[in-house]
N, C-alpha and C. Protein backbone atom coordinates (compact mmCIF):
# COMPACT_ATOMS: atom_id res chain seq x y z
N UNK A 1 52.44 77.58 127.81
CA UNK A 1 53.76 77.16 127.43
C UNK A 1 53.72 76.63 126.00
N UNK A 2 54.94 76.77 125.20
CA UNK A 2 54.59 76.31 123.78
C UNK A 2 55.58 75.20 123.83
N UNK A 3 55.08 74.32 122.98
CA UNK A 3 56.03 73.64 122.97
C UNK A 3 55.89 73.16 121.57
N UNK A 4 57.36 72.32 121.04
CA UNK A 4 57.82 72.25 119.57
C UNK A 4 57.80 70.58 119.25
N UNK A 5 57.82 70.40 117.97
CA UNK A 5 57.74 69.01 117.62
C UNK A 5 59.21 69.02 116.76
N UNK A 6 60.21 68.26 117.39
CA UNK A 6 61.29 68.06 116.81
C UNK A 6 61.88 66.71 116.33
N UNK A 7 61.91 66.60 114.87
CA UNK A 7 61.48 65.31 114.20
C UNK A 7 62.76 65.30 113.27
N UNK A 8 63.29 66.29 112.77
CA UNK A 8 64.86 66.37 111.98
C UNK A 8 65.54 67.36 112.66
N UNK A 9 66.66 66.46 112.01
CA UNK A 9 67.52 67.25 112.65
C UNK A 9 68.82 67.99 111.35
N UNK A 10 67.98 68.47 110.37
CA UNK A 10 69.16 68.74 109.39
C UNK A 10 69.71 70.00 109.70
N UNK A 11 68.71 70.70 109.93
CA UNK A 11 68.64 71.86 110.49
C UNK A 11 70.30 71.98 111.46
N UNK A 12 70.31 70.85 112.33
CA UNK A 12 71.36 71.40 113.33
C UNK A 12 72.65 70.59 112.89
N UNK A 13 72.63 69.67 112.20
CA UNK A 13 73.65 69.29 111.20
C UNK A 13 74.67 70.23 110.01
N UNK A 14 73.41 71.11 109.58
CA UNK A 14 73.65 72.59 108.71
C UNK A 14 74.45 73.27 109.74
N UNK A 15 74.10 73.80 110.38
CA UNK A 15 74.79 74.30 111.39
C UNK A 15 75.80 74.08 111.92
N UNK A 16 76.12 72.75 112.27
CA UNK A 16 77.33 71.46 113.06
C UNK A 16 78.27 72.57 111.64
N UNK A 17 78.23 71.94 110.25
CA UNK A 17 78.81 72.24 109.42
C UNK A 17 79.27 73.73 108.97
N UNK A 18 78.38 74.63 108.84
CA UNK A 18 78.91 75.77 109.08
C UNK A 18 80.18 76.18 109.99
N UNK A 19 79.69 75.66 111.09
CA UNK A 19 80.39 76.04 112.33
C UNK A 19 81.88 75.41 112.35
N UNK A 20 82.04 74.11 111.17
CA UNK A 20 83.26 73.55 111.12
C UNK A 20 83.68 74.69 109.98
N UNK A 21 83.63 74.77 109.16
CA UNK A 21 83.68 75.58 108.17
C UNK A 21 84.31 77.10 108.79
N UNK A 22 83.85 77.63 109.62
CA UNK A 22 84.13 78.71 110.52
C UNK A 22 85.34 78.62 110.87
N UNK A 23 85.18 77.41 112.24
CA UNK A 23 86.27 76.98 112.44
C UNK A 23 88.06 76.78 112.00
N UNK A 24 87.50 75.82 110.77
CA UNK A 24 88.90 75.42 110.33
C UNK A 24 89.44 77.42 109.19
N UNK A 25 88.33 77.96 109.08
CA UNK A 25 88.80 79.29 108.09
C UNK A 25 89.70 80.26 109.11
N UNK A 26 89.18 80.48 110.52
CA UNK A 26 89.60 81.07 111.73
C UNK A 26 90.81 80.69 111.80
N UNK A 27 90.63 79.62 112.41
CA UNK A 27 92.45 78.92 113.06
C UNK A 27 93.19 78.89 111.54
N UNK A 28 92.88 78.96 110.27
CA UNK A 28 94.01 79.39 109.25
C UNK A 28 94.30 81.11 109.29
N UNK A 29 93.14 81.47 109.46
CA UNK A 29 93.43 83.03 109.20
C UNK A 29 94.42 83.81 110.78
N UNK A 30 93.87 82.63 111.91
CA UNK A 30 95.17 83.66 112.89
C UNK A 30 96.13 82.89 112.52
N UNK A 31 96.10 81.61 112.13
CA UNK A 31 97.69 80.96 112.60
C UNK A 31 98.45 81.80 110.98
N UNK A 32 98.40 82.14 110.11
CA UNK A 32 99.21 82.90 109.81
C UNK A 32 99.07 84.10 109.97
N UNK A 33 99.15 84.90 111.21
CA UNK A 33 99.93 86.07 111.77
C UNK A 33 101.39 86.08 111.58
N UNK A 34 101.96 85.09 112.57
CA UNK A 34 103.05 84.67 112.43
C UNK A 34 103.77 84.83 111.11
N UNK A 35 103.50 84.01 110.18
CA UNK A 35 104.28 84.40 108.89
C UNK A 35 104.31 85.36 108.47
N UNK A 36 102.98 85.99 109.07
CA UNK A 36 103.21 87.22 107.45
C UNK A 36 103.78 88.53 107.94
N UNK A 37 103.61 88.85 109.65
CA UNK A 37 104.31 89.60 110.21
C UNK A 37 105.96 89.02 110.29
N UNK A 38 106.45 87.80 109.68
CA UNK A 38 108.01 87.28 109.31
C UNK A 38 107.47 87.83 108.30
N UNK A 39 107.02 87.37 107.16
CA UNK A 39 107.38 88.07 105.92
C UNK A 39 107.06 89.92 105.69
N UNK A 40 106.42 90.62 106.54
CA UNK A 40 106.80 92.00 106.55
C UNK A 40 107.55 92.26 106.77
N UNK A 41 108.14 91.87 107.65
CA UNK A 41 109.73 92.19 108.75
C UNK A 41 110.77 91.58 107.92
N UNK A 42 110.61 90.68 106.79
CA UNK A 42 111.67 90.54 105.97
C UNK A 42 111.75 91.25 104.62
N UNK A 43 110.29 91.86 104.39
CA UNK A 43 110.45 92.29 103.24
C UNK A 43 110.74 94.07 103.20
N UNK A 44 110.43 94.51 104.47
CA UNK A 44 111.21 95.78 104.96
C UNK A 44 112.77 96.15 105.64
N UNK A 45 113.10 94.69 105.76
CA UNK A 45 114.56 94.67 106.49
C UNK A 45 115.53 94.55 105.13
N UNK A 46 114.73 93.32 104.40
CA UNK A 46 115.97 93.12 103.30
C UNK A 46 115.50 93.76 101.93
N UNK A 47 114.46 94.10 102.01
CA UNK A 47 114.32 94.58 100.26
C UNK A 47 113.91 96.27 100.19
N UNK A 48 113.40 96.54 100.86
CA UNK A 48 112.98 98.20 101.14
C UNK A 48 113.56 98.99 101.20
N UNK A 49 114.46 98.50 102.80
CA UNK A 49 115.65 99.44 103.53
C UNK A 49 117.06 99.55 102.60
N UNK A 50 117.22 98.27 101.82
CA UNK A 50 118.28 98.23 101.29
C UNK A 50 117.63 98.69 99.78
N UNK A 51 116.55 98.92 99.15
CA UNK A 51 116.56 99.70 98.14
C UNK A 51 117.08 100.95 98.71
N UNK A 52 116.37 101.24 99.44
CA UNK A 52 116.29 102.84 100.18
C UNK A 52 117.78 103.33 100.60
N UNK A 53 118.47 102.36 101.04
CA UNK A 53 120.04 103.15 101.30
C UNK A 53 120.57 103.25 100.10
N UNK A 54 120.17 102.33 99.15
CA UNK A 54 121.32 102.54 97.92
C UNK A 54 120.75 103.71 96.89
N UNK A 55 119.33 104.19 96.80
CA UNK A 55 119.01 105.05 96.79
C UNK A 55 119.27 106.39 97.49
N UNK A 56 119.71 106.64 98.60
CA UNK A 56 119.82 107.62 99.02
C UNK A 56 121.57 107.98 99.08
N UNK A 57 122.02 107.11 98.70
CA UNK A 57 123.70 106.83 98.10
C UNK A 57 123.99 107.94 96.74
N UNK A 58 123.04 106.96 95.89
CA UNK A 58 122.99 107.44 94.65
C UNK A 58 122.43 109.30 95.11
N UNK A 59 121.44 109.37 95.21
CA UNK A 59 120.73 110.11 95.66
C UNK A 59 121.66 111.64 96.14
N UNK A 60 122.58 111.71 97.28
CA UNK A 60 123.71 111.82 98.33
C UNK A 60 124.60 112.20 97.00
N UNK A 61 125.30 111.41 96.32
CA UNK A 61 126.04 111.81 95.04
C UNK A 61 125.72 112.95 94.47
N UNK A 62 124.28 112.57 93.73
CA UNK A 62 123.45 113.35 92.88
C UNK A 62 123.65 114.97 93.47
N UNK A 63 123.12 115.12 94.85
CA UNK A 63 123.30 116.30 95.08
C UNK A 63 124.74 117.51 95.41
N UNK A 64 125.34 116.28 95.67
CA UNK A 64 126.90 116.76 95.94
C UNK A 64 127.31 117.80 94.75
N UNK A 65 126.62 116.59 93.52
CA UNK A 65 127.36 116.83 92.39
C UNK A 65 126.44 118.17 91.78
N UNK A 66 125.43 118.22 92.05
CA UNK A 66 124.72 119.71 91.47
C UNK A 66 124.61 120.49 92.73
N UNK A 67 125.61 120.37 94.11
CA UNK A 67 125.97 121.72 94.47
C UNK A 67 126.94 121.85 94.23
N UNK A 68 128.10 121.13 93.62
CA UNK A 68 129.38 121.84 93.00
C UNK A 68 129.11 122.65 91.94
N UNK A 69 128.11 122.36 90.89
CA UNK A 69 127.98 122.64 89.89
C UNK A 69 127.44 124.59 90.22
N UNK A 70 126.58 124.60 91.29
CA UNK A 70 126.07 125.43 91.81
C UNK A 70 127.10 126.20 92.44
N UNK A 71 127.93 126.18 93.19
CA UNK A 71 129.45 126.62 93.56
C UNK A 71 130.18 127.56 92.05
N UNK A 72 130.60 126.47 91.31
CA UNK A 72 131.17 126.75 89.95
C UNK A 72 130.54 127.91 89.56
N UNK A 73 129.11 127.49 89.72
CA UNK A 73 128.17 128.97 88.52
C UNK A 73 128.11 130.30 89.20
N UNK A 74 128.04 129.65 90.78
CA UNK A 74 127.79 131.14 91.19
C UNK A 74 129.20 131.70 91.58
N UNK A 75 130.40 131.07 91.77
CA UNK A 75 131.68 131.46 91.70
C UNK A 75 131.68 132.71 90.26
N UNK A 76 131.70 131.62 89.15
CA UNK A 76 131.89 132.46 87.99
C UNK A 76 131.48 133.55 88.06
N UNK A 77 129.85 133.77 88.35
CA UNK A 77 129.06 135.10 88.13
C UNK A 77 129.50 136.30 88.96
N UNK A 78 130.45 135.88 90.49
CA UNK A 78 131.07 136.99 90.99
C UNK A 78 132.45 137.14 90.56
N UNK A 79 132.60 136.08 89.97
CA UNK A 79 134.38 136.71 89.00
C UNK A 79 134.16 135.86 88.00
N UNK A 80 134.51 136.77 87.54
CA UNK A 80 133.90 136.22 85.98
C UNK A 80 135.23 136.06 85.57
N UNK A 81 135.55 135.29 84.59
CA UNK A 81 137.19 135.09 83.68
C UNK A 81 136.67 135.73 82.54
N UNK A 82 137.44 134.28 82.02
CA UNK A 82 137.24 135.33 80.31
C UNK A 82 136.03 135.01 79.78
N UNK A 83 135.89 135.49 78.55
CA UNK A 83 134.28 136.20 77.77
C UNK A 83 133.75 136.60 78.72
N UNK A 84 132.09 136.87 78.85
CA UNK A 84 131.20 137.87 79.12
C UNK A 84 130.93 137.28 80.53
N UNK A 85 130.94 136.51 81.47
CA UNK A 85 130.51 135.26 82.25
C UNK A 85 129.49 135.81 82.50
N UNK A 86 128.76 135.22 83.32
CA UNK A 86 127.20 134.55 83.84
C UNK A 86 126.47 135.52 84.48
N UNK A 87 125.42 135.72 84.12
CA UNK A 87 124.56 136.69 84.39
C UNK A 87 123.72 136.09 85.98
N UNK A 88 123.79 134.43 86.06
CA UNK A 88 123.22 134.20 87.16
C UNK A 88 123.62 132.60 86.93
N UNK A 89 123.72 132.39 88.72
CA UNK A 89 123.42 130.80 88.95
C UNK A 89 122.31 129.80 89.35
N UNK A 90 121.04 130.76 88.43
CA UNK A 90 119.81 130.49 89.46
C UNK A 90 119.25 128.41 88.71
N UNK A 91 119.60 128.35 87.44
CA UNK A 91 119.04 127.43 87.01
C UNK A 91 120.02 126.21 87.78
N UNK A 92 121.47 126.51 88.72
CA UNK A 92 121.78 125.91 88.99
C UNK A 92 121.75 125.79 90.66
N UNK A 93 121.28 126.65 91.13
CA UNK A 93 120.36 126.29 92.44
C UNK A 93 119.60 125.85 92.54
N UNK A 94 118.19 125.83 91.59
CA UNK A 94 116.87 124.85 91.58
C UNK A 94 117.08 123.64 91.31
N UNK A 95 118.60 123.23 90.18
CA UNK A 95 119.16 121.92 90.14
C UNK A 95 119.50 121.30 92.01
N UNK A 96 120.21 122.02 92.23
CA UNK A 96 120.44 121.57 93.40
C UNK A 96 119.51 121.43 94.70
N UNK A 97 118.65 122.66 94.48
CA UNK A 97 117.79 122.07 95.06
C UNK A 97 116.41 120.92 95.06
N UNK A 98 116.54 120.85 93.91
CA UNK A 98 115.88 119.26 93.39
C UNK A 98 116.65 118.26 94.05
N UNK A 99 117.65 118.25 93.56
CA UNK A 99 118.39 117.38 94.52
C UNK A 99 118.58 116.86 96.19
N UNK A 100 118.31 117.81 96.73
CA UNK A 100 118.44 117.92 97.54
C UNK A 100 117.11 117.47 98.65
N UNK A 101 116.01 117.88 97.77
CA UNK A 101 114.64 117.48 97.80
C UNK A 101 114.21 115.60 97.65
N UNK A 102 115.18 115.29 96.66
CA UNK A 102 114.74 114.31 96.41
C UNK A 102 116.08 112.99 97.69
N UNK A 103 117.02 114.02 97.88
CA UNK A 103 117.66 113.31 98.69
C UNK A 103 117.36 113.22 99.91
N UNK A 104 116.33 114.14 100.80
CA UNK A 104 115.58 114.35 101.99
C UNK A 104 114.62 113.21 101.47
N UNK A 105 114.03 112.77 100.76
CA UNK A 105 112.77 111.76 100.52
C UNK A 105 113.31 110.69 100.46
N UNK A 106 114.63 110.09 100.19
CA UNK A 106 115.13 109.17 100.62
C UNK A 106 115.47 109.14 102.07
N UNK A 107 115.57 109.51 102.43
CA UNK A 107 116.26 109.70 103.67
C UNK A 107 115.15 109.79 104.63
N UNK A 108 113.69 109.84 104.53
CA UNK A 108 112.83 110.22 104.84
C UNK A 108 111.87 109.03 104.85
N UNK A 109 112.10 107.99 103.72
CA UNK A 109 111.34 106.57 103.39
C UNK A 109 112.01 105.65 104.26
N UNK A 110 113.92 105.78 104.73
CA UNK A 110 114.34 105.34 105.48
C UNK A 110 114.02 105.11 106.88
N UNK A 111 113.94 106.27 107.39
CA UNK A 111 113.49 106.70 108.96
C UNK A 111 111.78 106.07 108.56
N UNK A 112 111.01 106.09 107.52
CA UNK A 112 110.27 105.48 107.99
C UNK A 112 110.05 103.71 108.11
N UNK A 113 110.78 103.23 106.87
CA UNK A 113 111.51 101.60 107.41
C UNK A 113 111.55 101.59 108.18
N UNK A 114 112.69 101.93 109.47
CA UNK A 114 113.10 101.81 110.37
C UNK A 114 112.41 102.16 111.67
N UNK A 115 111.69 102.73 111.24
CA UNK A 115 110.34 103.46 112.27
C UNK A 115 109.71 101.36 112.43
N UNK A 116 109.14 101.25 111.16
CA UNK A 116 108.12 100.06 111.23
C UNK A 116 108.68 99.12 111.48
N UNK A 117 110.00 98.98 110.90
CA UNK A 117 110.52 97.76 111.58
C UNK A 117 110.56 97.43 113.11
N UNK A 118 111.02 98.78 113.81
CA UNK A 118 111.21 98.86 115.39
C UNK A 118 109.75 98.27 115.88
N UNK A 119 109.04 98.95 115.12
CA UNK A 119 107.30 98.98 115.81
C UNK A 119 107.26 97.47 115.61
N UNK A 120 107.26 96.50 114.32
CA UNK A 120 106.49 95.45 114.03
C UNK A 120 107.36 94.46 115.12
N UNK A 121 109.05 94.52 115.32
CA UNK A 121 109.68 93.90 116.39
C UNK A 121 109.20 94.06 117.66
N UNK A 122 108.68 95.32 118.10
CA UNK A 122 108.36 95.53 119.54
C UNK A 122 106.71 94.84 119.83
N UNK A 123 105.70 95.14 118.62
CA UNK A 123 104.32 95.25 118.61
C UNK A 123 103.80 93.84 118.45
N UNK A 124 105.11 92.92 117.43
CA UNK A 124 104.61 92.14 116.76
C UNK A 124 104.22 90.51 117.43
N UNK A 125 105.32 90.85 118.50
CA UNK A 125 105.19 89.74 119.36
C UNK A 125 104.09 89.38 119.96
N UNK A 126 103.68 90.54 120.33
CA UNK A 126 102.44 90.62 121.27
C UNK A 126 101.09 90.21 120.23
N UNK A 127 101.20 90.71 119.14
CA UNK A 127 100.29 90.82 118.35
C UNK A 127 100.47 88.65 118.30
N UNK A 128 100.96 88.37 117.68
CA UNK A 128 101.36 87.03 117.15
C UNK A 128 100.50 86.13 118.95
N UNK A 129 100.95 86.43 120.01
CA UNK A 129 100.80 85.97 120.96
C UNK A 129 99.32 86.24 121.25
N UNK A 130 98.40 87.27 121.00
CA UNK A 130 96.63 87.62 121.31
C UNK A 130 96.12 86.47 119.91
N UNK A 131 97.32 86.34 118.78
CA UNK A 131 96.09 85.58 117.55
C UNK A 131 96.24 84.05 117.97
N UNK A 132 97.26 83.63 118.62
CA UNK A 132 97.71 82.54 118.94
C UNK A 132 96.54 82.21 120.11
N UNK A 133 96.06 82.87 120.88
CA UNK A 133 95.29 82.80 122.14
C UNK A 133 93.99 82.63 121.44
N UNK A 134 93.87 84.21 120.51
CA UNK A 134 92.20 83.58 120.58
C UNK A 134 91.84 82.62 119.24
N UNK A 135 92.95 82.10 118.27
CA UNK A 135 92.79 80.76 117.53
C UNK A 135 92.43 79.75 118.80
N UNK A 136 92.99 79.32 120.13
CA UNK A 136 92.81 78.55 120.37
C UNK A 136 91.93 78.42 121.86
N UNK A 137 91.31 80.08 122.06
CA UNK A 137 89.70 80.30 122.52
C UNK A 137 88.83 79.41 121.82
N UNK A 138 89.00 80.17 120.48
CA UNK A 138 87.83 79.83 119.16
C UNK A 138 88.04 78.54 119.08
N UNK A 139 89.06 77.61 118.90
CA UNK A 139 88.57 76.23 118.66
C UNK A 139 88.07 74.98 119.79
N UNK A 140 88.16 76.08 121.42
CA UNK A 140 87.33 75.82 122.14
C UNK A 140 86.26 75.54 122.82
N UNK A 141 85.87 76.60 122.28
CA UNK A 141 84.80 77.44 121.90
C UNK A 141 83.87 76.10 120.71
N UNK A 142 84.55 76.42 119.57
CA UNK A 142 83.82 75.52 118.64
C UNK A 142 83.47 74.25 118.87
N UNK A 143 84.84 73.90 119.42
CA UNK A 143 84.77 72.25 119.62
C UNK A 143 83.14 71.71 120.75
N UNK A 144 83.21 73.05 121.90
CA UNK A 144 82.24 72.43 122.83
C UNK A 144 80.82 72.99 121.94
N UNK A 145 80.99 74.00 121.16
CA UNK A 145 79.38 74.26 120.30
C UNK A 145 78.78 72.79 119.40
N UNK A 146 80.36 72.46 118.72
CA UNK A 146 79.68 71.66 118.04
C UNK A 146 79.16 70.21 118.64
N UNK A 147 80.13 69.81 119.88
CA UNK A 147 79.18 68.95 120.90
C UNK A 147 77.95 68.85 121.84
N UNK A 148 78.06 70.27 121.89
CA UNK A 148 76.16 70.37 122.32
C UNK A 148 75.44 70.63 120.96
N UNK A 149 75.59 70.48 119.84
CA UNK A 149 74.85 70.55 118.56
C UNK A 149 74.63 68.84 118.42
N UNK A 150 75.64 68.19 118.35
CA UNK A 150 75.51 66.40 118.10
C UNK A 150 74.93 66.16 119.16
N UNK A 151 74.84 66.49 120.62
CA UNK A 151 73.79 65.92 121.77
C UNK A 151 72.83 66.13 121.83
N UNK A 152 72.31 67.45 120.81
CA UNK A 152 70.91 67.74 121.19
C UNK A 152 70.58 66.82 119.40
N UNK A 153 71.60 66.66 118.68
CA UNK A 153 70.68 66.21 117.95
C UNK A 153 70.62 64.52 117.68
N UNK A 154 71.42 64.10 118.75
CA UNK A 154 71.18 62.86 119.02
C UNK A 154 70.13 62.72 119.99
N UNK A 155 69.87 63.41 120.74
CA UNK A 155 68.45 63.58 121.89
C UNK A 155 67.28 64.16 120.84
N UNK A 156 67.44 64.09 119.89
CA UNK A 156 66.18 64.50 118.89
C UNK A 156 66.22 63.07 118.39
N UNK A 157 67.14 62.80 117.94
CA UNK A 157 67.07 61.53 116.85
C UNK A 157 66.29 60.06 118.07
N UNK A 158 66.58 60.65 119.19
CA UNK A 158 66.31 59.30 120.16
C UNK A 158 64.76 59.53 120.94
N UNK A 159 64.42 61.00 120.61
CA UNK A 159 62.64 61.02 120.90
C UNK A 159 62.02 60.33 120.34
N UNK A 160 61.25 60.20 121.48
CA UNK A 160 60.06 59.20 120.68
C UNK A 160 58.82 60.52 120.55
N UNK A 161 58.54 60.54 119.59
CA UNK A 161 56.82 61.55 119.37
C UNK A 161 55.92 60.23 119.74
N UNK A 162 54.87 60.51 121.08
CA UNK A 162 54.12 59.62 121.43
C UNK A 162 53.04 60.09 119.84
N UNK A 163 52.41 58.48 119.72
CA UNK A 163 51.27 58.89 118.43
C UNK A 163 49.86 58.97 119.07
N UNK A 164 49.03 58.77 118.40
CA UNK A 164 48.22 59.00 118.82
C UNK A 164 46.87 58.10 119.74
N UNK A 165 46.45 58.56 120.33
CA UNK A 165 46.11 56.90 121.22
C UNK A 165 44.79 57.20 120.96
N UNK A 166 44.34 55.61 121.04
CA UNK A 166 42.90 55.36 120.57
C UNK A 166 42.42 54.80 121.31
């Protein structure tokens, strides 16, 4: 059997400390779940979604207005008025269809807002409720580590090392 000579105890003091150190970094890092899944859910409800509609407004316009333009050109080119008219309305279909492109990508960043928002409302609760649990596993947890760390090293500090007998 081996046995040990235990005479300091800094060793488990280092440790005690770490382990607070752990501790107090843990229970900050879950306990804000909570906020920051509020501050996602506010910064996709009020600043994203509402860039994104007024974008896809503008957007919605934009294309209206270069498929009229597209209407007009290719009207002309099958009746033409006066002078020579239009040989084609093609530079004003790729207008429009730019448009149209870029108005699907709004419309497209939307549905996905609204995608994450649904998810982080449905997901988030739950999520907020597992960090809330195991913050306060872990400081269970810690609290009884770091009391069998001070008992064993108060049961060190209170050995006696028999010396040597003569």
């Amino acid at each position: 059997m081996s046995t040990a000579r235990l005479r300091d105890t800094a060793c488990l003091a280092e440790v005690r400390r770490a382990l607070a150190v752990f501790r107090t970094r843990c229970a900050a890092a879950l306990g804000q779940a909570g906020p920051a899944l509020m501050a996602t859910d506010e910064h996709l409800r009020l600043e994203l979604a509402r860039h994104w509609q007024r974008e896809l407004i503008r957007r919605e316009e934009a294309w209206q207005e270069a498929r009229r333009a597209w209407l007009a050109a290719a009207d002309e080119v099958r009746h033409p008025g006066r002078g020579p008219g239009r040989a084609s309305a093609e530079d004003e279909r790729v207008a429009m269809d730019r448009a149209r492109a870029r108005r699907d990508e709004a419309e497209e960043r939307l549905a996905a807002i609204r995608t994450w928002v649904n998810r982080l409302n449905s997901d988030g609760g739950g999520l907020v409720h597992r960090c809330r649990s195991a913050a306060l596993a872990l400081d269970d947890d810690a609290q009884r580590a770091i009391a069998t760390l001070d008992a064993l090293a108060a049961a060190i500090a209170t050995y006696q090392v028999p010396g040597p007998t003569s």
